[in-house]
N, C-alpha and C. Protein backbone atom coordinates (compact mmCIF):
# COMPACT_ATOMS: atom_id res chain seq x y z
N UNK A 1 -26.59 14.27 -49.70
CA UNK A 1 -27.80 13.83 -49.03
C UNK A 1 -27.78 14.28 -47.58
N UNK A 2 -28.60 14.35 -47.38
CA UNK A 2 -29.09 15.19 -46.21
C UNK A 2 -29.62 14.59 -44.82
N UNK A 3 -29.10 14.11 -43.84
CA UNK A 3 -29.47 13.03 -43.05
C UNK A 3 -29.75 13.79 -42.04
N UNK A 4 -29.90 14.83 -41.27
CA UNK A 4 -30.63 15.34 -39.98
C UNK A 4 -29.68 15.21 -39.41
N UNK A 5 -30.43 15.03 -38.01
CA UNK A 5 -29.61 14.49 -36.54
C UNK A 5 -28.87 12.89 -36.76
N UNK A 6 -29.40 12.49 -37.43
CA UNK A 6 -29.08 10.81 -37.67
C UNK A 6 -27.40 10.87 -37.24
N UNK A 7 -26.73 11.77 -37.83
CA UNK A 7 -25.20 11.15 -37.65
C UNK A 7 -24.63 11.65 -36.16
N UNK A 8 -25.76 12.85 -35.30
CA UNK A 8 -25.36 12.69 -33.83
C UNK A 8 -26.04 11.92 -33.43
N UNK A 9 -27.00 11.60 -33.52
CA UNK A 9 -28.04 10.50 -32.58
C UNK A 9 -27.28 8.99 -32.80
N UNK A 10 -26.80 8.38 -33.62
CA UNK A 10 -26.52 7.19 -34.31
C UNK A 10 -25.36 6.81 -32.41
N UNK A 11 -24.20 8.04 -32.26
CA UNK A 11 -23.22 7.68 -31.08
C UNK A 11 -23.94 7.80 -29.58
N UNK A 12 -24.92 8.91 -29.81
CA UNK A 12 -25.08 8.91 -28.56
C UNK A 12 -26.35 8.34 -27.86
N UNK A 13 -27.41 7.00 -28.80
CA UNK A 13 -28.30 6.24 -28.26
C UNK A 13 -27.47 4.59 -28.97
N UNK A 14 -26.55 4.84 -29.36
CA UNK A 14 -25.98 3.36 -29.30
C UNK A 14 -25.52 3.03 -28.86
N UNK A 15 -25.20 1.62 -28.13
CA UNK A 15 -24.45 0.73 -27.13
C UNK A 15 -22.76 1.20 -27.28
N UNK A 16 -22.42 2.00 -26.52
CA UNK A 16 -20.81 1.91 -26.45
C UNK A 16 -20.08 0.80 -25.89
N UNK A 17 -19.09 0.45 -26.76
CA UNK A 17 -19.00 -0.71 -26.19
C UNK A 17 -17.55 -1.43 -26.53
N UNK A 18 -16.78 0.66 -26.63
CA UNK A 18 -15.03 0.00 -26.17
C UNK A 18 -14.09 -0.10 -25.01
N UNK A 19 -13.17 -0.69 -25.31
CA UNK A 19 -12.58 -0.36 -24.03
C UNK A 19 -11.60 0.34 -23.86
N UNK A 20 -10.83 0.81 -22.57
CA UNK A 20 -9.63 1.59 -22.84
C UNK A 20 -8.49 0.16 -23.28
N UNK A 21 -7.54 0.53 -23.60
CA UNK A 21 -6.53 0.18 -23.73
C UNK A 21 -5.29 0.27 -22.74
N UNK A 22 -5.35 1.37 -22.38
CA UNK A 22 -4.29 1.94 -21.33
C UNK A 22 -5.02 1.87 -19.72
N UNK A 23 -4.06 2.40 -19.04
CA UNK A 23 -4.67 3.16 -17.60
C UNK A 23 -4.49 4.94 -17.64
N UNK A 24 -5.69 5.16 -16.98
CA UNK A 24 -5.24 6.56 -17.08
C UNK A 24 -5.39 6.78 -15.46
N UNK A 25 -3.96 7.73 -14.64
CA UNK A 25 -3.74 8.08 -13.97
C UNK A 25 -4.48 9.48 -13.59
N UNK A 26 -4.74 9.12 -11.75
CA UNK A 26 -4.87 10.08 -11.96
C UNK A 26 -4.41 11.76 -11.85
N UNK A 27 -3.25 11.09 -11.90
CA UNK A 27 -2.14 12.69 -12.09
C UNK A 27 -0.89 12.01 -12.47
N UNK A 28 0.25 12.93 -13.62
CA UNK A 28 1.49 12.40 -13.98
C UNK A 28 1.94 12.07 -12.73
N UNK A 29 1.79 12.68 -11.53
CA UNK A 29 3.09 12.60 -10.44
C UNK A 29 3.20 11.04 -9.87
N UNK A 30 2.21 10.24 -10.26
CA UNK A 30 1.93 8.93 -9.78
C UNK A 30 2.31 7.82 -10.91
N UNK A 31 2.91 8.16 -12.00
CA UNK A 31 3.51 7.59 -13.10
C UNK A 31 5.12 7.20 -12.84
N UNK A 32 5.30 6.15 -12.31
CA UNK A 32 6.81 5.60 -12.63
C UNK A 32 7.89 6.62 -13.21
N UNK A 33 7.62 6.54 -14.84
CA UNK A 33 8.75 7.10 -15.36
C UNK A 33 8.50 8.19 -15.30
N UNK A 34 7.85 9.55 -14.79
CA UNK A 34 7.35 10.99 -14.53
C UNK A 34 8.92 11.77 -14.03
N UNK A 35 9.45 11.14 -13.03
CA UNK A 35 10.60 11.68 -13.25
C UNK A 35 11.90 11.63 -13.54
N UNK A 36 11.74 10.43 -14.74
CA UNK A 36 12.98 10.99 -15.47
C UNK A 36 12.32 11.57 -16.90
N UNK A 37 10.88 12.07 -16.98
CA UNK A 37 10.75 12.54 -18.14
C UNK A 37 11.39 13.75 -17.90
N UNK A 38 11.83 14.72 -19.46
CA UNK A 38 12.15 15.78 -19.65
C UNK A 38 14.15 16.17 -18.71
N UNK A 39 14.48 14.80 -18.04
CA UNK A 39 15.66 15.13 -17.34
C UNK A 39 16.54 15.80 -18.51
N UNK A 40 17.34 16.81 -17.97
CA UNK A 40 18.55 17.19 -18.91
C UNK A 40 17.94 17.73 -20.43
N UNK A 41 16.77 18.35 -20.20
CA UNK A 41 15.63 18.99 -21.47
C UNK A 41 15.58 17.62 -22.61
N UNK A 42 15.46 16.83 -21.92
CA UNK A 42 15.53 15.33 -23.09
C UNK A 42 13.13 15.46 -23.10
N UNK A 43 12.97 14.90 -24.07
CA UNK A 43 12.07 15.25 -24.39
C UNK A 43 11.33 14.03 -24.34
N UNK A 44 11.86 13.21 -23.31
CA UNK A 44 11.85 11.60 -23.53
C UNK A 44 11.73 11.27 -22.07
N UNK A 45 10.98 9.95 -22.07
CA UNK A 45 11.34 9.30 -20.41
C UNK A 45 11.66 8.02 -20.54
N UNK A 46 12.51 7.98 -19.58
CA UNK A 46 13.39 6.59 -19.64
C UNK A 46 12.49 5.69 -18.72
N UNK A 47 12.16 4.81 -19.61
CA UNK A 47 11.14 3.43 -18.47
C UNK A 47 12.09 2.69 -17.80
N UNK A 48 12.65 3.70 -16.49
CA UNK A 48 13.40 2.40 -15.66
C UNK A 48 12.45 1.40 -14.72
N UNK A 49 11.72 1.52 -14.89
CA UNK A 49 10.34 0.34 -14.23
C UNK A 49 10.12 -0.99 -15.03
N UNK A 50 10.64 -1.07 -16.26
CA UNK A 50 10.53 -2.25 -16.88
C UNK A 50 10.09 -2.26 -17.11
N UNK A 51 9.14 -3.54 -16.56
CA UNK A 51 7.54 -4.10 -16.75
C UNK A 51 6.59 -3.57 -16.06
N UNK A 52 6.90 -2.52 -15.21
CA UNK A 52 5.79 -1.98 -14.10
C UNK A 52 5.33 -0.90 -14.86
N UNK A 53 4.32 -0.96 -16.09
CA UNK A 53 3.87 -0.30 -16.76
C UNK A 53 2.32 -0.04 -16.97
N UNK A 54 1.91 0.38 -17.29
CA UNK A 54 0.60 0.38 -16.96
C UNK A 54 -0.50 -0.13 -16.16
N UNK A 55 -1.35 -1.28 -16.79
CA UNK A 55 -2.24 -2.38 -15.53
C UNK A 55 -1.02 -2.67 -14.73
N UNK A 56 0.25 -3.26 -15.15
CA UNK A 56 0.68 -4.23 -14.27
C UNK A 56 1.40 -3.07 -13.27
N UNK A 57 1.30 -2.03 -13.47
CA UNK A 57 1.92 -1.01 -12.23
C UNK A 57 0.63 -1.14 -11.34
N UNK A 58 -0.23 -0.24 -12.04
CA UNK A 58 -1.12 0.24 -11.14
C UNK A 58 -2.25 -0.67 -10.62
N UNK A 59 -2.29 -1.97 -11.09
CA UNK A 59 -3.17 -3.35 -10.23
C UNK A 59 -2.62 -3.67 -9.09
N UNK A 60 -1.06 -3.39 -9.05
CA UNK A 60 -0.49 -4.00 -7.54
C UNK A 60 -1.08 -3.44 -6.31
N UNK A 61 -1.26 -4.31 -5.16
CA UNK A 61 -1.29 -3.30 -4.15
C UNK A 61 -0.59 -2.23 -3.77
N UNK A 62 -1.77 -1.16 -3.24
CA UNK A 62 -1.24 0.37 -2.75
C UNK A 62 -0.94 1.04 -4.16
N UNK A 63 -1.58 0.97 -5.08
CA UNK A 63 -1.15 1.53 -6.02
C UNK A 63 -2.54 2.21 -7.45
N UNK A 64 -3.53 1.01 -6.73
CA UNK A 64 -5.05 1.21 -7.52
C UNK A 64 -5.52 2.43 -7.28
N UNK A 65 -5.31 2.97 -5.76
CA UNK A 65 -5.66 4.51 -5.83
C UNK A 65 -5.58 5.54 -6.51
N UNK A 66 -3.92 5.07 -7.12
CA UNK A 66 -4.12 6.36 -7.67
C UNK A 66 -4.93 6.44 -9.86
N UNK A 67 -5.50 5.73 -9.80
CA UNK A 67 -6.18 5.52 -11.63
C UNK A 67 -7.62 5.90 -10.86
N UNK A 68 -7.56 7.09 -12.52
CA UNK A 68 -8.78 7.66 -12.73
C UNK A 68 -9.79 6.20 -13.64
N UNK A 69 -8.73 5.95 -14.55
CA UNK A 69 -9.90 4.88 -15.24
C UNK A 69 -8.70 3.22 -15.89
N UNK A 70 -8.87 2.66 -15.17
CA UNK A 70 -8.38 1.37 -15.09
C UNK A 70 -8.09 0.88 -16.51
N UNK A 71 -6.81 0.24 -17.16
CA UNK A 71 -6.93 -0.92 -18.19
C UNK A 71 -8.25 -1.59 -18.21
N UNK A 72 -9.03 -1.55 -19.58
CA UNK A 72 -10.54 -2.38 -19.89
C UNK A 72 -11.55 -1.12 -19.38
N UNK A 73 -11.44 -0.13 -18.71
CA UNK A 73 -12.83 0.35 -18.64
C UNK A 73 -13.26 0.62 -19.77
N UNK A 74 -14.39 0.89 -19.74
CA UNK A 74 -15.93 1.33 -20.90
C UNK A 74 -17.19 1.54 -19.92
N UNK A 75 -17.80 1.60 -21.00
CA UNK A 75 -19.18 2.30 -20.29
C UNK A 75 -20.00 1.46 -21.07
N UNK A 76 -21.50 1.18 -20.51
CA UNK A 76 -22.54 0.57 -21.40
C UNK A 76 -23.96 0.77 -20.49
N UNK A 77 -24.77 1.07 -21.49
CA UNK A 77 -25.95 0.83 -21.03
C UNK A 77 -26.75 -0.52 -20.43
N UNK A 78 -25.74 -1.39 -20.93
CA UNK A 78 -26.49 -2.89 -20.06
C UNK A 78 -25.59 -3.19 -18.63
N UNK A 79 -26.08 -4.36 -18.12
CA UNK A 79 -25.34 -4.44 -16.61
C UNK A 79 -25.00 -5.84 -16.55
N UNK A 80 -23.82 -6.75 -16.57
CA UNK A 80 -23.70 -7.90 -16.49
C UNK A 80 -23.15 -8.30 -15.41
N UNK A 81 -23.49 -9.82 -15.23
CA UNK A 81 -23.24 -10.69 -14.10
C UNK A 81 -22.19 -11.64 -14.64
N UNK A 82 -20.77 -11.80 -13.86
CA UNK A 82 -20.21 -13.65 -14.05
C UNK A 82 -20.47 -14.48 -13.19
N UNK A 83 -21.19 -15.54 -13.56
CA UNK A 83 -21.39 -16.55 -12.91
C UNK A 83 -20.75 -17.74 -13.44
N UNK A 84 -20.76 -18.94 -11.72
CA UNK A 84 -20.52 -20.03 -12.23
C UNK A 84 -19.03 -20.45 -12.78
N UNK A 85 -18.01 -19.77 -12.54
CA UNK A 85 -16.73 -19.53 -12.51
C UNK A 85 -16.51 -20.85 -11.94
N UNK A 86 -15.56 -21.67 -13.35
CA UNK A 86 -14.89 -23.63 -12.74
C UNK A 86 -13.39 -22.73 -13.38
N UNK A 87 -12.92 -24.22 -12.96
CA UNK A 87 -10.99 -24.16 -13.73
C UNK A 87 -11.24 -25.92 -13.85
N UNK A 88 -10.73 -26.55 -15.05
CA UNK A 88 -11.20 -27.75 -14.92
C UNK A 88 -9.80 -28.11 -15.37
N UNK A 89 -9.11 -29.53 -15.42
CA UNK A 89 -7.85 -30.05 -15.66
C UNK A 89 -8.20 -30.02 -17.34
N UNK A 90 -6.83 -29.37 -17.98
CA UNK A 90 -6.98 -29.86 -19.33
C UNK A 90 -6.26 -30.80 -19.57
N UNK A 91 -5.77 -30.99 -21.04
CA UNK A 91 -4.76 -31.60 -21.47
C UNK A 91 -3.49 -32.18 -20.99
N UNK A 92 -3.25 -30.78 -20.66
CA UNK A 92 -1.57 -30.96 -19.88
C UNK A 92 -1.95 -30.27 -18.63
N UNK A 93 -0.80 -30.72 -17.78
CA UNK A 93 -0.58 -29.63 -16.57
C UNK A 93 -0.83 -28.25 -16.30
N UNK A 94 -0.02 -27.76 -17.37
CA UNK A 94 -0.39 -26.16 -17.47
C UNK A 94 -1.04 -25.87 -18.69
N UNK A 95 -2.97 -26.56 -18.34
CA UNK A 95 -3.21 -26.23 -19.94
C UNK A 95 -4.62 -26.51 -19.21
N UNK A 96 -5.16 -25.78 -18.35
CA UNK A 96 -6.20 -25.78 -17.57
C UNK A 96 -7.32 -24.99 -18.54
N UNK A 97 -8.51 -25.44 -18.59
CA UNK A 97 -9.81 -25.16 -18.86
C UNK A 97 -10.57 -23.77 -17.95
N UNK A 98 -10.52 -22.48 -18.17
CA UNK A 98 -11.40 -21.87 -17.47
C UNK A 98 -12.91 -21.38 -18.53
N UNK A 99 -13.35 -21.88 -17.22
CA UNK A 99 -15.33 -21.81 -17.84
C UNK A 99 -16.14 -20.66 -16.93
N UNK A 100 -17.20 -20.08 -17.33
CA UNK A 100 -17.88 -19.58 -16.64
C UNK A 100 -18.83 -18.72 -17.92
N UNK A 101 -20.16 -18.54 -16.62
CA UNK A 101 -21.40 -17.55 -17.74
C UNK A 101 -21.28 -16.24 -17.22
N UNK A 102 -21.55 -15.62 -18.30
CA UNK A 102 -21.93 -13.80 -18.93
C UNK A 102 -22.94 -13.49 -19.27
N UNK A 103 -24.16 -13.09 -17.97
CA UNK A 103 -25.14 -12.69 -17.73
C UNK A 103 -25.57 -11.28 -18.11
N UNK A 104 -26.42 -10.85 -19.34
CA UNK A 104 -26.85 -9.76 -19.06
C UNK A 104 -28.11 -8.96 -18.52
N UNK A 105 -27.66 -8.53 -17.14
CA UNK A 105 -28.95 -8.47 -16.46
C UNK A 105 -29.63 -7.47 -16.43
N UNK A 106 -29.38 -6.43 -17.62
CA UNK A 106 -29.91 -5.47 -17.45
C UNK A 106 -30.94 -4.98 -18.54
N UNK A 107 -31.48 -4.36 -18.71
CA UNK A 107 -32.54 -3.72 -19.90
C UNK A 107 -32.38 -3.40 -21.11
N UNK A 108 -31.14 -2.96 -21.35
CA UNK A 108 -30.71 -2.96 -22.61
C UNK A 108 -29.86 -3.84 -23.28
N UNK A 109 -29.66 -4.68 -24.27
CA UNK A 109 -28.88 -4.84 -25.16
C UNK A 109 -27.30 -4.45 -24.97
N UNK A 110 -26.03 -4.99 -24.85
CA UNK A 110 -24.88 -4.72 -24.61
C UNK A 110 -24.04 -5.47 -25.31
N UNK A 111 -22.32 -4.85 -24.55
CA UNK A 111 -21.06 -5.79 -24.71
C UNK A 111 -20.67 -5.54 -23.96
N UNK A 112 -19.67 -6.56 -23.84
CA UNK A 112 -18.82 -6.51 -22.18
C UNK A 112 -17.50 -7.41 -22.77
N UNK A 113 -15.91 -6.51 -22.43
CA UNK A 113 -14.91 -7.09 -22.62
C UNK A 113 -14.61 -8.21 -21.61
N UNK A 114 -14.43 -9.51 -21.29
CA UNK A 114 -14.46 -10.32 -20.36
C UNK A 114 -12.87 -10.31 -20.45
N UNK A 115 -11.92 -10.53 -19.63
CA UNK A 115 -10.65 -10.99 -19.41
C UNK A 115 -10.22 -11.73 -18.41
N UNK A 116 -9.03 -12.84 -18.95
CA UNK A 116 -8.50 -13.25 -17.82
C UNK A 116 -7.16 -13.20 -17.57
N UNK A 117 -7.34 -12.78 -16.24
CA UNK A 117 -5.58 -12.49 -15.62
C UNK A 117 -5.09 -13.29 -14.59
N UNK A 118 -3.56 -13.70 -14.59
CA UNK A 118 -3.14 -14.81 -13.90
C UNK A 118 -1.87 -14.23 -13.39
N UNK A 119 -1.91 -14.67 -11.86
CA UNK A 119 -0.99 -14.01 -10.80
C UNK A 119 -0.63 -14.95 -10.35
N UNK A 120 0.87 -14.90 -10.34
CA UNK A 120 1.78 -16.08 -9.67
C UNK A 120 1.56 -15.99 -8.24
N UNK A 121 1.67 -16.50 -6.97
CA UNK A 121 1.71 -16.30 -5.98
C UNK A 121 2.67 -16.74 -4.92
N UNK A 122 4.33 -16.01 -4.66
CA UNK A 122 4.95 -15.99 -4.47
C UNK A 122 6.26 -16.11 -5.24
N UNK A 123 6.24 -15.45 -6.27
CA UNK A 123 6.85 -15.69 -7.50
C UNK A 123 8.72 -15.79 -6.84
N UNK A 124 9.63 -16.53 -7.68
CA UNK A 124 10.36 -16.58 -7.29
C UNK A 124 11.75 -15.15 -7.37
N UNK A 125 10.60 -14.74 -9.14
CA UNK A 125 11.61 -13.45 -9.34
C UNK A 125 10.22 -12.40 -9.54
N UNK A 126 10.74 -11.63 -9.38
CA UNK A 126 10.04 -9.94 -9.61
C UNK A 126 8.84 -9.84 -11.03
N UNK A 127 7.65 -10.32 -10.77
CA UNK A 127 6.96 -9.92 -11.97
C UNK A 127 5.75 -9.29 -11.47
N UNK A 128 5.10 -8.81 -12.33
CA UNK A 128 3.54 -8.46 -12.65
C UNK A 128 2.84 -8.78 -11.52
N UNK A 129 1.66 -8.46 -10.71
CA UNK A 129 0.84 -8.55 -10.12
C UNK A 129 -0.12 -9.56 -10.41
N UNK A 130 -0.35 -8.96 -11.57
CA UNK A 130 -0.87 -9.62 -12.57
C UNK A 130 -0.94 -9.86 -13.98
N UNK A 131 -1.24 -10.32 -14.51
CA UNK A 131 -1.36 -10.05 -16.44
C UNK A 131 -2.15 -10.72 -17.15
N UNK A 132 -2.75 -10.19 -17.70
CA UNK A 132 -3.99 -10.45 -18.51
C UNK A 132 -3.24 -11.28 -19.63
N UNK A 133 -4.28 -12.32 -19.83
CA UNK A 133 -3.62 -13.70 -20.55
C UNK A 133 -4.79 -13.97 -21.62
N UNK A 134 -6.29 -13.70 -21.54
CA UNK A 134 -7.20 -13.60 -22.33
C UNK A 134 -7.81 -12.81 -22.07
N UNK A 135 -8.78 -12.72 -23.33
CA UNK A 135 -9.97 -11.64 -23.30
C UNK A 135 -10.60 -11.68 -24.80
N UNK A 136 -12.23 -11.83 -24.21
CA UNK A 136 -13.20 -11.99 -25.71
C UNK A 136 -14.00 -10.61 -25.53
N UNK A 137 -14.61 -10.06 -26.07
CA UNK A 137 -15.86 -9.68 -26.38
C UNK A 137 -16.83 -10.13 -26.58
N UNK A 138 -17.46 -9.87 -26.03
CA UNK A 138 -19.56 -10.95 -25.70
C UNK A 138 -20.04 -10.17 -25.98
N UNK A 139 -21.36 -9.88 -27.28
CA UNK A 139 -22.65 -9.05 -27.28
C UNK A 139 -23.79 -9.86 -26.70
N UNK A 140 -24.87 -9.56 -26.15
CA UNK A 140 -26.16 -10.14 -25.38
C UNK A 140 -27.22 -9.14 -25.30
N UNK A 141 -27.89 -9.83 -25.49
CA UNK A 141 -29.52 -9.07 -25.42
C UNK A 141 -29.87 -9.14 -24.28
N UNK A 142 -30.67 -8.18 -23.38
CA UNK A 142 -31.56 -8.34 -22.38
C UNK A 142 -31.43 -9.67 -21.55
N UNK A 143 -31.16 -10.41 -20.75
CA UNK A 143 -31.11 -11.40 -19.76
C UNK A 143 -31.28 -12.65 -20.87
N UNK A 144 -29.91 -12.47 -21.98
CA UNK A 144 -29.25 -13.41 -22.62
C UNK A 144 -28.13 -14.01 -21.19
N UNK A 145 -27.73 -15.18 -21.74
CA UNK A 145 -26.44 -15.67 -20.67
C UNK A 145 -26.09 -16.71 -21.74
N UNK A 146 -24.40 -16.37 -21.69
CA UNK A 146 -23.75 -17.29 -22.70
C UNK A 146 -22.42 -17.88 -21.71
N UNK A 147 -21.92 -18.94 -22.54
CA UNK A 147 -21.04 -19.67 -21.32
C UNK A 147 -19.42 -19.17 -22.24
N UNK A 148 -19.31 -18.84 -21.89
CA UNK A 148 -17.45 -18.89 -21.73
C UNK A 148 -16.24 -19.53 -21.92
N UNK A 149 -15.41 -20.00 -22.18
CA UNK A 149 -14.40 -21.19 -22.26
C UNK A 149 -13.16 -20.58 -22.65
N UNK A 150 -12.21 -20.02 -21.49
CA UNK A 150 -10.80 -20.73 -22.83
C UNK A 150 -9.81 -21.32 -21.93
N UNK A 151 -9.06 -22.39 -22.68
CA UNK A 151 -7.94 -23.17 -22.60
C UNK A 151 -6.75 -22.31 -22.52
N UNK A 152 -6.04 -22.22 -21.09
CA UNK A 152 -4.59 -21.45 -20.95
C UNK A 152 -3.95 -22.56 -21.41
N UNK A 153 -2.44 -22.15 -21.88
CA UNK A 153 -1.45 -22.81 -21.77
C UNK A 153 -0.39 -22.77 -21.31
N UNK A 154 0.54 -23.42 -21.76
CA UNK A 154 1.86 -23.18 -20.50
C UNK A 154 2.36 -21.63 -20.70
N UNK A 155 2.25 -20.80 -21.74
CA UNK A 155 2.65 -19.31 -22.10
C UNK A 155 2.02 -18.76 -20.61
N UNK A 156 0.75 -18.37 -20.67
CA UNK A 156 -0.21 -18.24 -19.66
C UNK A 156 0.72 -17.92 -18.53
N UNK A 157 1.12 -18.77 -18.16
CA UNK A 157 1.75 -18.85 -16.50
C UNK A 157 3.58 -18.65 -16.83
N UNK A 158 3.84 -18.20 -17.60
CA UNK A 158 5.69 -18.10 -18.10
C UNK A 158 5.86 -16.67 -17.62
N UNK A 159 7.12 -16.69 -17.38
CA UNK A 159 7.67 -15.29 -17.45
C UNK A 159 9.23 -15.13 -18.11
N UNK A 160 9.01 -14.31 -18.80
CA UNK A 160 10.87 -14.62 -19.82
C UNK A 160 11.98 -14.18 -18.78
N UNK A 161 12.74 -14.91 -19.50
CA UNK A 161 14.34 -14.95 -18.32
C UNK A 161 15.16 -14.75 -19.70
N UNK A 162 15.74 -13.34 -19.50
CA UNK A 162 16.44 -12.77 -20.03
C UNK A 162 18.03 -13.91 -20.36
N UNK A 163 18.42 -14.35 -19.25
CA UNK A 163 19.65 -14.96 -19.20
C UNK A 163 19.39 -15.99 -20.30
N UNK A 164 18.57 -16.84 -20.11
CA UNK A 164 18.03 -18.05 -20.68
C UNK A 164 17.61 -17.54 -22.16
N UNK A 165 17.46 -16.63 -22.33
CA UNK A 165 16.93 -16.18 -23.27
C UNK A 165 15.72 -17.09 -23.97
N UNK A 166 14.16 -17.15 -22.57
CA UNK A 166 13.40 -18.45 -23.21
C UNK A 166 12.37 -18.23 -21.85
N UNK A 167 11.12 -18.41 -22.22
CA UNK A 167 10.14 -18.33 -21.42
C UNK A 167 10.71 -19.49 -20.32
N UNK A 168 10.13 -19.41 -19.31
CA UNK A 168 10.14 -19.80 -17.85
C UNK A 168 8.80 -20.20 -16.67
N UNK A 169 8.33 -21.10 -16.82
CA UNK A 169 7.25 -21.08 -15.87
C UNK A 169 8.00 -21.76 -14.40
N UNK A 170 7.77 -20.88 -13.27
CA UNK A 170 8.29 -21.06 -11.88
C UNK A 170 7.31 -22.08 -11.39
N UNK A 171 7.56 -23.18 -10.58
CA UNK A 171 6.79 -23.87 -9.66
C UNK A 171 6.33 -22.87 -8.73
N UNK A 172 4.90 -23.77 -8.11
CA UNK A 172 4.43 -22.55 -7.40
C UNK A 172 2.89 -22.96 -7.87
N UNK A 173 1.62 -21.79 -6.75
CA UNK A 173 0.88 -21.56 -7.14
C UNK A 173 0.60 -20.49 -8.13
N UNK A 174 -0.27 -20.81 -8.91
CA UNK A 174 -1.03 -19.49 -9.78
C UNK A 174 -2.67 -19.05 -9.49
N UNK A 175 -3.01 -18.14 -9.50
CA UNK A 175 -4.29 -17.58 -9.23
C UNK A 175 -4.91 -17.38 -10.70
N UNK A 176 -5.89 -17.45 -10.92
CA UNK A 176 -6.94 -16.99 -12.52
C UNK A 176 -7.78 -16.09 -11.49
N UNK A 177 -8.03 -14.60 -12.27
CA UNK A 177 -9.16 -13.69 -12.12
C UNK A 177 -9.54 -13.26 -13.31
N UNK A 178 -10.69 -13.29 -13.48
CA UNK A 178 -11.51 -12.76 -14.19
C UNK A 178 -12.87 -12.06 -13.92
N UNK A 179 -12.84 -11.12 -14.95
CA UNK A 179 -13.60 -10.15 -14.83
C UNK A 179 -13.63 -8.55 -16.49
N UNK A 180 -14.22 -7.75 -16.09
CA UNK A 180 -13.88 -7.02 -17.10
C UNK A 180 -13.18 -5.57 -17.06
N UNK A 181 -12.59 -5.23 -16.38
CA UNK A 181 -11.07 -4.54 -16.03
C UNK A 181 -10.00 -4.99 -15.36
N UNK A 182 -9.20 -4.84 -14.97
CA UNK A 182 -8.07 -5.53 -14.18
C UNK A 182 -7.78 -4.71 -13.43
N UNK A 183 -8.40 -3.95 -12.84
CA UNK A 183 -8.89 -3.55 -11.22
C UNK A 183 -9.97 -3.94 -10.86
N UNK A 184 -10.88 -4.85 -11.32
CA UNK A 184 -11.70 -5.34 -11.03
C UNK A 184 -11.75 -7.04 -10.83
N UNK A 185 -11.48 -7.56 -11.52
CA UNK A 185 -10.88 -9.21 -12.10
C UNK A 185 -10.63 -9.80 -10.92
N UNK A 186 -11.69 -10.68 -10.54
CA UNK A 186 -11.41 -11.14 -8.99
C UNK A 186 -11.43 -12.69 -8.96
């Protein structure tokens, strides 16, 4: 059967509406493990950076410059707003309520990956900048607005301790940003 244009037209007047997965740099030379790839004709690179791997490398300060396209980008024909951003006490201590609405304010029909990322602030040992702890997908029509909700828990705010062999949440403040990349997530 014989369908025309239908199977190019179908990608390129419909709502795109994935995201990346990765970060893409914008040149190897700004990649952590870049030079120990290929050391000694090894065909391999050794991640001596650990955890400083992708978002959580390149979100830190002095370091956003160099990404061509951030963890979470996409593209869409609609344009959304977050509004109305609470943190409310949950259950437990570390089991806080974040709320807020996902406005779409633009003309077309969309999706938008929403995420949330949580940054220790003054951590006692060496982690992440940040790290994305949730994330939904929202579809909305034209200047639809839907409300938001999720419940962190104590995982949320942990960081594993190797010695202990056992998650770890440090006293201290924590920050919540959200948004829909994590160079963006404010």
């Amino acid at each position: 059967r014989h369908e025309g244009v239908r199977p190019l037209q179908d990608p390129l007047l419909a709502e795109p509406g994935g995201r990346l997965a990765e970060t893409y740099p914008l040149s190897v030379d700004v990649v952590p493990s870049a030079a120990s790839f290929g050391v000694d004709g090894a065909r391999q690179a050794v991640y001596a950076e650990k955890w400083r791997v992708g978002y959580r490398h390149f979100s830190a300060p002095g370091f956003g410059q160099d990404v061509l396209f951030p963890f979470g980008h996409g593209l869409s024909y609609a344009a959304f707003s977050y509004e109305d951003l609470s943190v409310e006490a949950g259950a437990g201590p570390l089991e806080p309520v974040v709320s807020f609405t996902l406005a779409n304010v633009g003309a077309r029909a969309g999706s938008d990956v929403v995420q949330l990322y949580v940054r220790a602030l003054n951590p006692p040992k060496p982690r992440p900048f940040v790290e994305l702890r949730r994330f939904s997908k929202i579809v909305l029509r034209p200047g639809e607005r839907r409300s938001v909700s999720w419940t962190l828990d104590r995982r949320c705010f942990a960081r594993f301790d190797a010695a202990a062999d056992d998650w770890r949440v440090d006293a201290g403040a924590y920050e919540l940003r959200v948004g829909a990349r994590a160079a963006t997530a404010a």
